[in-house]
C-alpha atoms as a PDB file:
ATOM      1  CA  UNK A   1     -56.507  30.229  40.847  1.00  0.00           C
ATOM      2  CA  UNK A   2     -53.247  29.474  42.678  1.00  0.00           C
ATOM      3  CA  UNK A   3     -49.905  31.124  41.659  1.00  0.00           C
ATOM      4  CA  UNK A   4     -47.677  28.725  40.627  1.00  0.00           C
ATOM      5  CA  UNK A   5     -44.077  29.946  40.385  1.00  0.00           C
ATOM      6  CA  UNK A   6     -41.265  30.370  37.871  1.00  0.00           C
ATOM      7  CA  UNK A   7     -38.181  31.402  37.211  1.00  0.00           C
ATOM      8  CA  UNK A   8     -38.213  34.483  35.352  1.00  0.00           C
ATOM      9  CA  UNK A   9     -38.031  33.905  31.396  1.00  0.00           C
ATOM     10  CA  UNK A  10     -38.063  30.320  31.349  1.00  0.00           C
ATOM     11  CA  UNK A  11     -41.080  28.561  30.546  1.00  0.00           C
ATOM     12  CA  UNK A  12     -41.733  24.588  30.498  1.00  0.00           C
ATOM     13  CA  UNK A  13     -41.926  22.690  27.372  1.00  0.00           C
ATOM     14  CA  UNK A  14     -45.252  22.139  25.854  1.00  0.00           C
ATOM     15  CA  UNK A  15     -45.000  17.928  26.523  1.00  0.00           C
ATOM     16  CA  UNK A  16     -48.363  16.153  27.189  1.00  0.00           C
ATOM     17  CA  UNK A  17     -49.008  15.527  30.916  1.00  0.00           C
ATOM     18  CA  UNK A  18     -47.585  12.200  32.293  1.00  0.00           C
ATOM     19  CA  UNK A  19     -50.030   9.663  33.230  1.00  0.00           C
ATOM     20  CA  UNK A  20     -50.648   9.112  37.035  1.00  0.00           C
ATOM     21  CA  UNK A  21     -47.827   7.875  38.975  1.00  0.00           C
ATOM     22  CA  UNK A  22     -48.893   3.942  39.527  1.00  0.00           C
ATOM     23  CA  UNK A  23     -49.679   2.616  43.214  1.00  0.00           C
ATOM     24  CA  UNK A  24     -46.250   1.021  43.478  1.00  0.00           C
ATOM     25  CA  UNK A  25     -44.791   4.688  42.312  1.00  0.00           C
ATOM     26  CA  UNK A  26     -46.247   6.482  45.471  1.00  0.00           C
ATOM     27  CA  UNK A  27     -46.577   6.457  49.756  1.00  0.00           C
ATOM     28  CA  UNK A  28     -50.116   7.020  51.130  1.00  0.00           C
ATOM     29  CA  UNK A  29     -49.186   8.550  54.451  1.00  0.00           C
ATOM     30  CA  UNK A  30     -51.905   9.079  57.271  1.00  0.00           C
ATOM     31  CA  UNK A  31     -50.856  11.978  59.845  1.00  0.00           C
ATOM     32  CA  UNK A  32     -52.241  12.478  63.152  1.00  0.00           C
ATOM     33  CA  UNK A  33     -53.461  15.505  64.011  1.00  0.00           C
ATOM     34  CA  UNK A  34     -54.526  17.679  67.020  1.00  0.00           C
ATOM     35  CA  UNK A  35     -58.403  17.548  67.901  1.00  0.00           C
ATOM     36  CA  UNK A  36     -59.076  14.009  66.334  1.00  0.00           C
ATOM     37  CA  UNK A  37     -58.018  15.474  63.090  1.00  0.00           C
ATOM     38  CA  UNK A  38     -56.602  13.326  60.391  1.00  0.00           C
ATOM     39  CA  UNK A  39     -54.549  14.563  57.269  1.00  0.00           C
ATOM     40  CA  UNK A  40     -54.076  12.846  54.229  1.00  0.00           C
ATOM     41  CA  UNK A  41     -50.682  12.399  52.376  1.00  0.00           C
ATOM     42  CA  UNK A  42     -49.144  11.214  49.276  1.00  0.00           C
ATOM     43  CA  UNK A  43     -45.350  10.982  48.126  1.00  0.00           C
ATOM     44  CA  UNK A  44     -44.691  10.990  44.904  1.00  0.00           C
ATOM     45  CA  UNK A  45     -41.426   9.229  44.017  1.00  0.00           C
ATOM     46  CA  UNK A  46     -40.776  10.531  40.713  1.00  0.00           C
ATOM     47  CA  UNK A  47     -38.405  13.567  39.635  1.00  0.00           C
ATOM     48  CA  UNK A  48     -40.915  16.879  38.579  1.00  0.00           C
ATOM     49  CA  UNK A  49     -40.167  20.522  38.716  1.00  0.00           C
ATOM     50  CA  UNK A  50     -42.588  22.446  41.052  1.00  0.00           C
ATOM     51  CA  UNK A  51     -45.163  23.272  38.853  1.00  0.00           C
ATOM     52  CA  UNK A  52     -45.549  19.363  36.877  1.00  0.00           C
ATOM     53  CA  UNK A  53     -45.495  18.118  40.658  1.00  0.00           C
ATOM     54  CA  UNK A  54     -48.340  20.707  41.559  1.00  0.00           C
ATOM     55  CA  UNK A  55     -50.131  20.169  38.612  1.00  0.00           C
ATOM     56  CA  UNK A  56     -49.774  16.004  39.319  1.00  0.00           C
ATOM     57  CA  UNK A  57     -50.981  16.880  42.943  1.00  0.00           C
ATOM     58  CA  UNK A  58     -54.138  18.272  41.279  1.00  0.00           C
ATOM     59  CA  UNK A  59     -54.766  16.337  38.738  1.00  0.00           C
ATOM     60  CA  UNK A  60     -54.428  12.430  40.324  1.00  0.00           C
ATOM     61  CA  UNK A  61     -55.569  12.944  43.813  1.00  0.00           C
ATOM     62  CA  UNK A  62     -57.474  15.938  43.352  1.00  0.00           C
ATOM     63  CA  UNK A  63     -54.797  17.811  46.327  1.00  0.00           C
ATOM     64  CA  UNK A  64     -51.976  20.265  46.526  1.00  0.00           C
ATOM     65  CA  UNK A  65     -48.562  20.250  47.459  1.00  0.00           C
ATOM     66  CA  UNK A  66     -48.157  20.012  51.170  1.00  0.00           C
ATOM     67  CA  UNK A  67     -48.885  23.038  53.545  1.00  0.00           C
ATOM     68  CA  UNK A  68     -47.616  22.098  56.897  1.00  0.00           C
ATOM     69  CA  UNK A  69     -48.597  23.937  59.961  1.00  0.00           C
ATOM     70  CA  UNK A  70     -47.118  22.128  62.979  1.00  0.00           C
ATOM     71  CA  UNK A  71     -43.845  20.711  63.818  1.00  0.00           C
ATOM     72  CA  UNK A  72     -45.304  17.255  64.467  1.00  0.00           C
ATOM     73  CA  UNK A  73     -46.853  16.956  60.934  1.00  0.00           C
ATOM     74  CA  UNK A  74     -43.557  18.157  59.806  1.00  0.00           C
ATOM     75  CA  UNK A  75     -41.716  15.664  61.839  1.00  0.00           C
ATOM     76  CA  UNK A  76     -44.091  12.747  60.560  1.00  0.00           C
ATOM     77  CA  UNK A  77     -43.771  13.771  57.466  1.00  0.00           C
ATOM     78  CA  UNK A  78     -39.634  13.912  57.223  1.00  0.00           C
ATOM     79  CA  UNK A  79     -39.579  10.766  58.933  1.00  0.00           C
ATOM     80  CA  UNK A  80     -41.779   8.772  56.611  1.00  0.00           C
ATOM     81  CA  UNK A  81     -40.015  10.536  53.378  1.00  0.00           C
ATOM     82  CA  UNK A  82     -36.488   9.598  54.518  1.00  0.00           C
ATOM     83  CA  UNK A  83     -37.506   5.992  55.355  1.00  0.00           C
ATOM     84  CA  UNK A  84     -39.361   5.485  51.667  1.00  0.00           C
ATOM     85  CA  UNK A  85     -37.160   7.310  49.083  1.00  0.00           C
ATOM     86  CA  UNK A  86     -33.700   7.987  48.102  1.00  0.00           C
ATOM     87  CA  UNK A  87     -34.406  11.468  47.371  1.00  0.00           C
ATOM     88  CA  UNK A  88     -33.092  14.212  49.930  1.00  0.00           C
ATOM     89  CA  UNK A  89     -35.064  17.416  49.044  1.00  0.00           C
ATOM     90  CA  UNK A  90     -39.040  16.638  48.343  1.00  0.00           C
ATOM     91  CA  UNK A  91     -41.578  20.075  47.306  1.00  0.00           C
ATOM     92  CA  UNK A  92     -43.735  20.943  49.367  1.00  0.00           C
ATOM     93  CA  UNK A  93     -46.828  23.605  48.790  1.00  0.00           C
ATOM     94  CA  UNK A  94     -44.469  27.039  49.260  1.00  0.00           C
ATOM     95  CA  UNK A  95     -42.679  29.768  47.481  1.00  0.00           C
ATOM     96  CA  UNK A  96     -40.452  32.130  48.836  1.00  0.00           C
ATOM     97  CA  UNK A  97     -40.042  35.375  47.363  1.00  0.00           C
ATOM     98  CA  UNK A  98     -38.050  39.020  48.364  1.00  0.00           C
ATOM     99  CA  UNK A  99     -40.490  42.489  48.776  1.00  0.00           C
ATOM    100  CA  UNK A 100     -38.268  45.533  47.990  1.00  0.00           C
ATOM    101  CA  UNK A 101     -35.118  44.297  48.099  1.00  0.00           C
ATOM    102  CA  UNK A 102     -34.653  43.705  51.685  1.00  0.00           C
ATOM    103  CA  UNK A 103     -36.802  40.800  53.471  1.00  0.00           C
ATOM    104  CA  UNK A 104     -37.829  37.303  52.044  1.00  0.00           C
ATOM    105  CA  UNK A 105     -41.038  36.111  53.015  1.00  0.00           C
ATOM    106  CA  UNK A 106     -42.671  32.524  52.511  1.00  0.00           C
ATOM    107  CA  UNK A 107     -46.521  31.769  51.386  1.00  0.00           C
ATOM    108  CA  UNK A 108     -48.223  28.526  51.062  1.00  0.00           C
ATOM    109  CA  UNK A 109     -49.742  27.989  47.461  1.00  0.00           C
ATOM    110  CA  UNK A 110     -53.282  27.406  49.523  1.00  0.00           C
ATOM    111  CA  UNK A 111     -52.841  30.936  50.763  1.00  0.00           C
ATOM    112  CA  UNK A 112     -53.108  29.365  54.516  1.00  0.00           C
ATOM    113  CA  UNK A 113     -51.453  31.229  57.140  1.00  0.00           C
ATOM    114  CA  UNK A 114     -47.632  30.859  57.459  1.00  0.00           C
ATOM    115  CA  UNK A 115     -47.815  29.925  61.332  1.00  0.00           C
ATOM    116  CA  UNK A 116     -44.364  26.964  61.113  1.00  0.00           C
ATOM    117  CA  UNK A 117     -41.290  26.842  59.541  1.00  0.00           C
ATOM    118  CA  UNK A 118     -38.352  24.619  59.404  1.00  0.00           C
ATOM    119  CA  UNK A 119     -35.735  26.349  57.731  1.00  0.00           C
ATOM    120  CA  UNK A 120     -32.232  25.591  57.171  1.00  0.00           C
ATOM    121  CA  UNK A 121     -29.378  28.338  58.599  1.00  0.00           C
ATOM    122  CA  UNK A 122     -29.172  30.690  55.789  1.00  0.00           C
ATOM    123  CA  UNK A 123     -32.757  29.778  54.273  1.00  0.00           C
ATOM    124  CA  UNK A 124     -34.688  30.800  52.879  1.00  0.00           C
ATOM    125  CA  UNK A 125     -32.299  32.326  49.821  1.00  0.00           C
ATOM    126  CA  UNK A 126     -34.002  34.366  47.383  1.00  0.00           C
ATOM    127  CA  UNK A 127     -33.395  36.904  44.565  1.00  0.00           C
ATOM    128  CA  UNK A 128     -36.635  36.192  42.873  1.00  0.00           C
ATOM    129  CA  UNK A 129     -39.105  33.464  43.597  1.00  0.00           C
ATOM    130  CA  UNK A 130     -37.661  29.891  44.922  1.00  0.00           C
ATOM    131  CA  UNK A 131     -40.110  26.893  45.754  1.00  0.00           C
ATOM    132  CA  UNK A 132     -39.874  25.119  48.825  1.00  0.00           C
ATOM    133  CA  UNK A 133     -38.140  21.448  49.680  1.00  0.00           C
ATOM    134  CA  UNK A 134     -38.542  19.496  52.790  1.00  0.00           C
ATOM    135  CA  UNK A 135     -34.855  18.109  52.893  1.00  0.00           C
ATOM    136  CA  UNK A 136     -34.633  15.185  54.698  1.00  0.00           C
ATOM    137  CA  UNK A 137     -31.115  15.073  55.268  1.00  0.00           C
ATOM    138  CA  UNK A 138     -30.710  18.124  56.839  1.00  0.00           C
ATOM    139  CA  UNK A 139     -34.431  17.581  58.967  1.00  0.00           C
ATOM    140  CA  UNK A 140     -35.038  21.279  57.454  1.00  0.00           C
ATOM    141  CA  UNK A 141     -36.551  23.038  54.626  1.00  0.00           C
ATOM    142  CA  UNK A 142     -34.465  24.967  51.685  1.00  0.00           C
ATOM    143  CA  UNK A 143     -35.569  27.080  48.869  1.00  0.00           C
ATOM    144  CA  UNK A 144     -34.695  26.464  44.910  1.00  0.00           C
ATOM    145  CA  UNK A 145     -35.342  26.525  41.652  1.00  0.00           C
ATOM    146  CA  UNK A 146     -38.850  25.773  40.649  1.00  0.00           C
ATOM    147  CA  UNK A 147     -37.410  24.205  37.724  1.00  0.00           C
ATOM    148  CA  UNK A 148     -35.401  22.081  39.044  1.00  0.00           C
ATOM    149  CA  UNK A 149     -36.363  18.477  39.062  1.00  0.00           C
ATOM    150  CA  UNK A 150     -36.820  16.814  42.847  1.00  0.00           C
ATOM    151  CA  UNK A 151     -39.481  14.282  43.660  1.00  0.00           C
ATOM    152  CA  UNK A 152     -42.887  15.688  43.371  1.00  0.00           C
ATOM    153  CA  UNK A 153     -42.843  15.789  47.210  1.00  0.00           C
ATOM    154  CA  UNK A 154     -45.368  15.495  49.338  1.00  0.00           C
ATOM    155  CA  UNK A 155     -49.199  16.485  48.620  1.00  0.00           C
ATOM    156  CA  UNK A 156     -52.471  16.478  50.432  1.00  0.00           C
ATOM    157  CA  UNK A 157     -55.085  14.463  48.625  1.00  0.00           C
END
């Protein structure tokens, strides 16, 4: 079972699930990878807080929010979301949180190893947990609110 974060005290409503975003509501994005590898996108265009967007990722295409593990994915990645939405800050698959006060780290919801980052100066910023956005105006990554709406961001089918 994967931790999904929140913002302490606040809950979301108890509203039935949206349907499944339509095929002219997403981008199916195919990203090389090294050894022959290929990964598997989807953007979501649609405004969700962290957890709807997770729990979308899951239940349509059977994925996750993004981890991302290279600066070339992450690169690909930026590039395609800038080109096919408005939106400037897309989730991706990580929380941030502070241990004892003094250092924040970052974890992927798949509990993969935290080997790349592309933070923002200043990120990430943390008093209790934040969620992660890819924000493509910037070309880096920021931390906030996990119930704040952004697109659902980018998942892995």
């Amino acid at each position: 079972e994967q931790e999904i974060p929140d913002e302490e005290g606040e809950e979301e409503s108890g509203e039935p699930e949206p349907p499944c975003p339509t095929e002219s509501e997403i981008v199916r994005m195919v990203v090389p990878g090294t050894g022959g590898r290929t990964y598997r996108y989807v953007l979501v265009r649609s405004c969700q807080t962290f957890r709807r967007a997770q729990r979308q990722c899951s239940r349509c295409y059977r994925g996750r929010l993004a981890s991302i593990h290279s600066r070339a994915v992450n690169h690909h990645l930026q590039c395609t979301v800038r080109a096919r939405t408005k939106r400037s800050d897309v989730w991706i698959g990580a929380y941030a949180s502070r241990r004892v006060f003094v250092s924040v780290h970052a974890h992927w919801m798949d509990h993969s190893i935290w080997n790349y980052s592309k933070w923002a100066p200043g990120y990430p910023k943390c008093f209790r947990k934040k969620c992660v956005t890819m924000c493509t105006a910037r070309w880096r990554w920021g931390s906030r609110h996990c119930l704040g709406k952004k697109s659902p961001g980018v998942g892995e089918p």
